[in-house]
PDB file of N, CA and C in Angstrom:
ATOM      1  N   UNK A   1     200.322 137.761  40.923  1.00  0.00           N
ATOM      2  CA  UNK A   1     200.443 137.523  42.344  1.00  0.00           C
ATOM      3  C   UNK A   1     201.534 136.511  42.661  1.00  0.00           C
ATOM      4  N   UNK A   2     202.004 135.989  41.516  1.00  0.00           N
ATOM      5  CA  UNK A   2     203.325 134.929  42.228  1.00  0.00           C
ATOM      6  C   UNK A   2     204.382 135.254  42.785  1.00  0.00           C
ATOM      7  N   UNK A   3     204.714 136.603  42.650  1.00  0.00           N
ATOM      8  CA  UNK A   3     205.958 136.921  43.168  1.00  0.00           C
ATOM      9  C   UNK A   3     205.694 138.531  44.356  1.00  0.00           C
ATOM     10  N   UNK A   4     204.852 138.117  45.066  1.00  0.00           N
ATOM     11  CA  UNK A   4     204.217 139.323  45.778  1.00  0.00           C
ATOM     12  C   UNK A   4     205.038 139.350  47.296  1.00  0.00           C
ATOM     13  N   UNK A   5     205.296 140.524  47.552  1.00  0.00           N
ATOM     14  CA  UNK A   5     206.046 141.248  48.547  1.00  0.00           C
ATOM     15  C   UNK A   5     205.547 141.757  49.643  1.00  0.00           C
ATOM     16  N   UNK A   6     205.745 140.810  50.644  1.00  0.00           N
ATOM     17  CA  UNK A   6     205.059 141.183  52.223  1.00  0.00           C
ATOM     18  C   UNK A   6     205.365 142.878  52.667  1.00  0.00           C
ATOM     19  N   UNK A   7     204.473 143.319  54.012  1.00  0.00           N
ATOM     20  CA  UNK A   7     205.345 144.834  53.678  1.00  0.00           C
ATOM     21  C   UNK A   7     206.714 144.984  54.679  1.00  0.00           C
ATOM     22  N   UNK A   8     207.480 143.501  54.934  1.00  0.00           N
ATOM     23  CA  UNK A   8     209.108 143.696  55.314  1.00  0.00           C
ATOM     24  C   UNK A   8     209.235 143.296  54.490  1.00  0.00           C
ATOM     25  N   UNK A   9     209.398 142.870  52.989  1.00  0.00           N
ATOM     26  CA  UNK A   9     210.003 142.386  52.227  1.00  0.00           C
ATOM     27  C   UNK A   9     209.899 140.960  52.054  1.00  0.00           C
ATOM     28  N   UNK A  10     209.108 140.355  52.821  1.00  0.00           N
ATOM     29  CA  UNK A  10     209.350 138.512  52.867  1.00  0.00           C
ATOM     30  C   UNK A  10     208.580 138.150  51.191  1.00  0.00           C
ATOM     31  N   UNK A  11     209.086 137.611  51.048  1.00  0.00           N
ATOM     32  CA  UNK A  11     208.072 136.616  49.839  1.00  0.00           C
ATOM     33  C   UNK A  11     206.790 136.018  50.827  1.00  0.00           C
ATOM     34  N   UNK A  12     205.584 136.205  49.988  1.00  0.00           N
ATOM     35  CA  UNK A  12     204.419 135.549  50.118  1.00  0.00           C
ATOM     36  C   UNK A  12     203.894 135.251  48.640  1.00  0.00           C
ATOM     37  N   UNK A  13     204.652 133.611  48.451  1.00  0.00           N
ATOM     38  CA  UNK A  13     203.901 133.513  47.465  1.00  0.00           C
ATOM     39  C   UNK A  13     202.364 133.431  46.981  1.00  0.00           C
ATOM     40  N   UNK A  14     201.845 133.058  48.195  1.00  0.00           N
ATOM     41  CA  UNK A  14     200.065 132.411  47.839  1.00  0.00           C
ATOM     42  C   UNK A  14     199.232 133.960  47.748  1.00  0.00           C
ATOM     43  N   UNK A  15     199.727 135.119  48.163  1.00  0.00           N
ATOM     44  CA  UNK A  15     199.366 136.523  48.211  1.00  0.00           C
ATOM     45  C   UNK A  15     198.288 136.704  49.431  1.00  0.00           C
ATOM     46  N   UNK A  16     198.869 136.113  50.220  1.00  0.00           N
ATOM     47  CA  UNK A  16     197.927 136.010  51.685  1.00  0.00           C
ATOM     48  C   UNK A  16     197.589 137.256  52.409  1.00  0.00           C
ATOM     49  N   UNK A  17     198.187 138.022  52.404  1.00  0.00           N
ATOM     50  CA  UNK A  17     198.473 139.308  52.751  1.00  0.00           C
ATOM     51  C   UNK A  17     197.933 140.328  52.089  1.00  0.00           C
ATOM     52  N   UNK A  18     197.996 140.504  50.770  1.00  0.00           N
ATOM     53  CA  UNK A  18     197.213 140.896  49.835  1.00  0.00           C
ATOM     54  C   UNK A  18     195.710 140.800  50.161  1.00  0.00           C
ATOM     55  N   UNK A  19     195.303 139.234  50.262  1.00  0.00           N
ATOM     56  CA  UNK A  19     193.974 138.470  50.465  1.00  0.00           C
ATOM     57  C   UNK A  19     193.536 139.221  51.519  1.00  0.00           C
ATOM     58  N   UNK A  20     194.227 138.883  52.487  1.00  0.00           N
ATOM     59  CA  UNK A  20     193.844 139.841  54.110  1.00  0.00           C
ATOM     60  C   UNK A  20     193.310 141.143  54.559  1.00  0.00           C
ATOM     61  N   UNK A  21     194.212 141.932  53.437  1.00  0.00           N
ATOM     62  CA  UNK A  21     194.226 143.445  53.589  1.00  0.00           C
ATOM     63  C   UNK A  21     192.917 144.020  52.671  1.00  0.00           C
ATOM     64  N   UNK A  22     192.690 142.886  52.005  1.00  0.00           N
ATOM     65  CA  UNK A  22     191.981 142.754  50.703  1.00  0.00           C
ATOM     66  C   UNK A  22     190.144 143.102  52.077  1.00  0.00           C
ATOM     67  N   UNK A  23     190.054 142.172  52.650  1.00  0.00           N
ATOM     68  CA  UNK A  23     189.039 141.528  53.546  1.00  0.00           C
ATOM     69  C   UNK A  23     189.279 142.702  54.625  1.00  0.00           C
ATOM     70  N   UNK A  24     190.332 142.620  55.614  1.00  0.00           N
ATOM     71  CA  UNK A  24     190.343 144.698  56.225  1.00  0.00           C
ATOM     72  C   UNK A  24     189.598 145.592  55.750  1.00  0.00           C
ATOM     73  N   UNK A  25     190.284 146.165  54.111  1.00  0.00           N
ATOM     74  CA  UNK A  25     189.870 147.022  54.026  1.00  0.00           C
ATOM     75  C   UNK A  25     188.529 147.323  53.534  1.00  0.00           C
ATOM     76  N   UNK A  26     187.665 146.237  52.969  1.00  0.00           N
ATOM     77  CA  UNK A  26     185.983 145.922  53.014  1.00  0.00           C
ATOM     78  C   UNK A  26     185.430 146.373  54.259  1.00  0.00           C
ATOM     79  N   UNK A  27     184.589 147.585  54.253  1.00  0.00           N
ATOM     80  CA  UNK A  27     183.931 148.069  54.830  1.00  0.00           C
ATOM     81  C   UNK A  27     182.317 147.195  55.197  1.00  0.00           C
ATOM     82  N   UNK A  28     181.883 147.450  56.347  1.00  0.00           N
ATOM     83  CA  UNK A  28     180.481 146.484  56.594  1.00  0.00           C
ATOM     84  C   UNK A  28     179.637 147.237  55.415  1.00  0.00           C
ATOM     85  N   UNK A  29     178.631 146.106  54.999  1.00  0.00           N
ATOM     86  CA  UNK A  29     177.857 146.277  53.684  1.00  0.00           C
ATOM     87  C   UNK A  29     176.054 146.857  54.224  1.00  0.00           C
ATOM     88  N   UNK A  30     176.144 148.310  54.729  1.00  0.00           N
ATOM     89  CA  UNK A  30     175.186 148.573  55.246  1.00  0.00           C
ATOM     90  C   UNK A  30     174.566 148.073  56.617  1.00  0.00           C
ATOM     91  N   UNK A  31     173.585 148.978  57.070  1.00  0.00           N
ATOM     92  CA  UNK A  31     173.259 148.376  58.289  1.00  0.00           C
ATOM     93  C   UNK A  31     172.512 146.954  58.132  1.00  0.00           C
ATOM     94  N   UNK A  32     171.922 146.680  57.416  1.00  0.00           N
ATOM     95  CA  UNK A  32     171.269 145.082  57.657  1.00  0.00           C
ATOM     96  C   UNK A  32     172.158 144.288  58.322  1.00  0.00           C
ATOM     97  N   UNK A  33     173.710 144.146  57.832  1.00  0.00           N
ATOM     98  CA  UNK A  33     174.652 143.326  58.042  1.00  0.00           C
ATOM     99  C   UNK A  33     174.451 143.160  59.474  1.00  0.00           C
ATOM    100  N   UNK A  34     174.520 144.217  60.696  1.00  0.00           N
ATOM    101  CA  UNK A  34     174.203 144.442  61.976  1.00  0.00           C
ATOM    102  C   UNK A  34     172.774 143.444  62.084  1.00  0.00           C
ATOM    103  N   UNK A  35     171.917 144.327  61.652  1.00  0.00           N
ATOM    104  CA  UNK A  35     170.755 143.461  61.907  1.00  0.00           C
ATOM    105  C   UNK A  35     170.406 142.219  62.112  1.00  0.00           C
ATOM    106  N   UNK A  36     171.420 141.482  60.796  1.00  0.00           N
ATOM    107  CA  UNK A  36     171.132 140.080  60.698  1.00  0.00           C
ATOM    108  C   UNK A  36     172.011 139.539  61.664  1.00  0.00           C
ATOM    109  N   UNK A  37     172.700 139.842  62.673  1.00  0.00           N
ATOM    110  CA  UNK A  37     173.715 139.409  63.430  1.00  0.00           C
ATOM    111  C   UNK A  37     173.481 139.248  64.830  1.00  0.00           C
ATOM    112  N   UNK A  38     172.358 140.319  65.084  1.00  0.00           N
ATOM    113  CA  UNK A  38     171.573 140.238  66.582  1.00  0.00           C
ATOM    114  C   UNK A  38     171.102 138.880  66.416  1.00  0.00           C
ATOM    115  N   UNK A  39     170.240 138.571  65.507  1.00  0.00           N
ATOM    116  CA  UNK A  39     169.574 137.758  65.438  1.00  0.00           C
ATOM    117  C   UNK A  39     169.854 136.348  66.032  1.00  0.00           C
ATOM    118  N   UNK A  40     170.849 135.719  65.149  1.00  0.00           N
ATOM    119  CA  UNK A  40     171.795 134.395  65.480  1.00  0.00           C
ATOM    120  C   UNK A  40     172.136 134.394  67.042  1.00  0.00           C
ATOM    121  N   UNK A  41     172.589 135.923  67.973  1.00  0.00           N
ATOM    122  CA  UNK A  41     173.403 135.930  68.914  1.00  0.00           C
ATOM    123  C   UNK A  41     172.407 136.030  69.845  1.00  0.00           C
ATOM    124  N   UNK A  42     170.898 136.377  69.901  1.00  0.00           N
ATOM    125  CA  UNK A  42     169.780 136.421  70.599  1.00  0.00           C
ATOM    126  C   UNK A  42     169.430 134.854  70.716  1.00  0.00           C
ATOM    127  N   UNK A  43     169.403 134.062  69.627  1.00  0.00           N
ATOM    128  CA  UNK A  43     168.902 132.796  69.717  1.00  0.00           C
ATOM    129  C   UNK A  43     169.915 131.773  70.546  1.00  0.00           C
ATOM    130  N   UNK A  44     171.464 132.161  70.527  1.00  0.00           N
ATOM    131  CA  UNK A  44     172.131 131.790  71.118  1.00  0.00           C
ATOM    132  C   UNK A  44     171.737 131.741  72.631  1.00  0.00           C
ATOM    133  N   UNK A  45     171.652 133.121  72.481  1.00  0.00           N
ATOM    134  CA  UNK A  45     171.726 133.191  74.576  1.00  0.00           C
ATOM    135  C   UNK A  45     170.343 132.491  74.504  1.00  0.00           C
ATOM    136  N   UNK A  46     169.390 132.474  74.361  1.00  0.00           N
ATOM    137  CA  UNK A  46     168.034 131.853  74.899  1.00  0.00           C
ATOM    138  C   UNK A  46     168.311 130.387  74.497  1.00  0.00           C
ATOM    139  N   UNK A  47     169.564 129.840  73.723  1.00  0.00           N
ATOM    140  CA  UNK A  47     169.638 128.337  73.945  1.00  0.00           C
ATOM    141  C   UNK A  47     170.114 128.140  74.789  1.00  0.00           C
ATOM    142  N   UNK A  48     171.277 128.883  75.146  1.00  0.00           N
ATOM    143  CA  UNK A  48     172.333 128.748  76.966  1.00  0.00           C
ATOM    144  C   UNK A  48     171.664 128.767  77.611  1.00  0.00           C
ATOM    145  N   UNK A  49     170.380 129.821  77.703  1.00  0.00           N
ATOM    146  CA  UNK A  49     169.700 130.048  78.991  1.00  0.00           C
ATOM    147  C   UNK A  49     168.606 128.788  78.981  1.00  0.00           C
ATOM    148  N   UNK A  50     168.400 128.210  78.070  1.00  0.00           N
ATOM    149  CA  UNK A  50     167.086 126.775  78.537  1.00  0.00           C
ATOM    150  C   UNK A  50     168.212 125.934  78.724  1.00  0.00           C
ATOM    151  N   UNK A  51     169.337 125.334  78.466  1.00  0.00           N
ATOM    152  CA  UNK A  51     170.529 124.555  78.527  1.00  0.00           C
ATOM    153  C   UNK A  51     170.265 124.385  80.202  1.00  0.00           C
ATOM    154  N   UNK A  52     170.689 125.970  80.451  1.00  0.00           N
ATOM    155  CA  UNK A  52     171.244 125.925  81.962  1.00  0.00           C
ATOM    156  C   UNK A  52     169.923 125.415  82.867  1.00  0.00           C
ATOM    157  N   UNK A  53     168.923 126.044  82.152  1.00  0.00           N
ATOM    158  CA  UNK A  53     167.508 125.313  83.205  1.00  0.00           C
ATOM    159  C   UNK A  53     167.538 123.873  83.001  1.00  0.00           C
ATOM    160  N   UNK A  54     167.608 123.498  81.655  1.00  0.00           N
ATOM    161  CA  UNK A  54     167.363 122.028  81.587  1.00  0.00           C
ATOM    162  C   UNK A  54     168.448 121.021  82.560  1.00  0.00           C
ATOM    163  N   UNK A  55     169.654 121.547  82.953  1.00  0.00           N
ATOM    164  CA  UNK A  55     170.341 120.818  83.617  1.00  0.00           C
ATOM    165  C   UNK A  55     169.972 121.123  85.016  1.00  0.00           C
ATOM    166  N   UNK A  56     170.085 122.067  85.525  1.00  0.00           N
ATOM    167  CA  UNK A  56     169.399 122.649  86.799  1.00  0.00           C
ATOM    168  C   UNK A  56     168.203 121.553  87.165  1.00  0.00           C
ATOM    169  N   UNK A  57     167.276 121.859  86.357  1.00  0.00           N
ATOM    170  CA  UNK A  57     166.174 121.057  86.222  1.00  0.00           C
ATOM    171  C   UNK A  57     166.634 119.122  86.603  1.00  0.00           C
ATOM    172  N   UNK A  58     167.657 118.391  85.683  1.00  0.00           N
ATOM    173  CA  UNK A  58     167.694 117.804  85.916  1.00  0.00           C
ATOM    174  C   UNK A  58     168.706 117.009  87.241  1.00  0.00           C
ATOM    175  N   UNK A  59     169.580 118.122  87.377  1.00  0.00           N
ATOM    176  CA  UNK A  59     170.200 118.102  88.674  1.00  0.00           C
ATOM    177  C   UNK A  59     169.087 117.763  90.007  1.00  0.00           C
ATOM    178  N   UNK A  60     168.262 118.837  89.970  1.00  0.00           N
ATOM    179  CA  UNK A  60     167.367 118.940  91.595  1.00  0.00           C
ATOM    180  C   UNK A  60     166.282 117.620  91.074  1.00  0.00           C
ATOM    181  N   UNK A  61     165.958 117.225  90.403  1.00  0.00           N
ATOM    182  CA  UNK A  61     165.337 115.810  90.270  1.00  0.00           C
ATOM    183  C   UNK A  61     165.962 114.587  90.454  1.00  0.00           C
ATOM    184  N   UNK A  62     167.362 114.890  90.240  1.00  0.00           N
ATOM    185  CA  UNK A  62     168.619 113.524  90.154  1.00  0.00           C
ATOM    186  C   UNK A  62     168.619 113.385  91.837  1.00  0.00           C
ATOM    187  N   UNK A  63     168.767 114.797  92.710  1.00  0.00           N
ATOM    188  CA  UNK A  63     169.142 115.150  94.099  1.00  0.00           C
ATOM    189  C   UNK A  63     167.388 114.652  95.012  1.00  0.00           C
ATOM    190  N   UNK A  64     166.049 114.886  94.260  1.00  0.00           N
ATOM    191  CA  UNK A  64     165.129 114.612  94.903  1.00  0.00           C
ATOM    192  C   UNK A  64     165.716 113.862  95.935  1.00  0.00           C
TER     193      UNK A  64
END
């Protein structure tokens, strides 16, 4: 890999490009991969969504 050839011709020595295309062309590793991904992004929104009450919340008490 030390002397590896971008595809215009540039030198890339560290083979970054290689690395990249490497990670592209890896296909998702079955459906779980999906699965496990709702997950994280469900817990997300229900933290935004108590966030936004908790300030709400403390807004109209600040305004009492």
């Amino acid at each position: 890999m030390a002397n590896t050839q971008g595809p215009q011709g540039n030198h890339d020595p560290a083979g970054s490009t290689q690395m990249f295309r490497a990670f592209v062309d890896e296909g998702p590793q079955g459906g779980r991969q999906q699965q496990a991904s709702s997950g994280p992004r469900i817990g997300m929104i229900i933290g935004v969504v108590a966030a936004v009450v908790i300030v709400a919340a403390v807004a109209w008490l600040a305004l009492k």
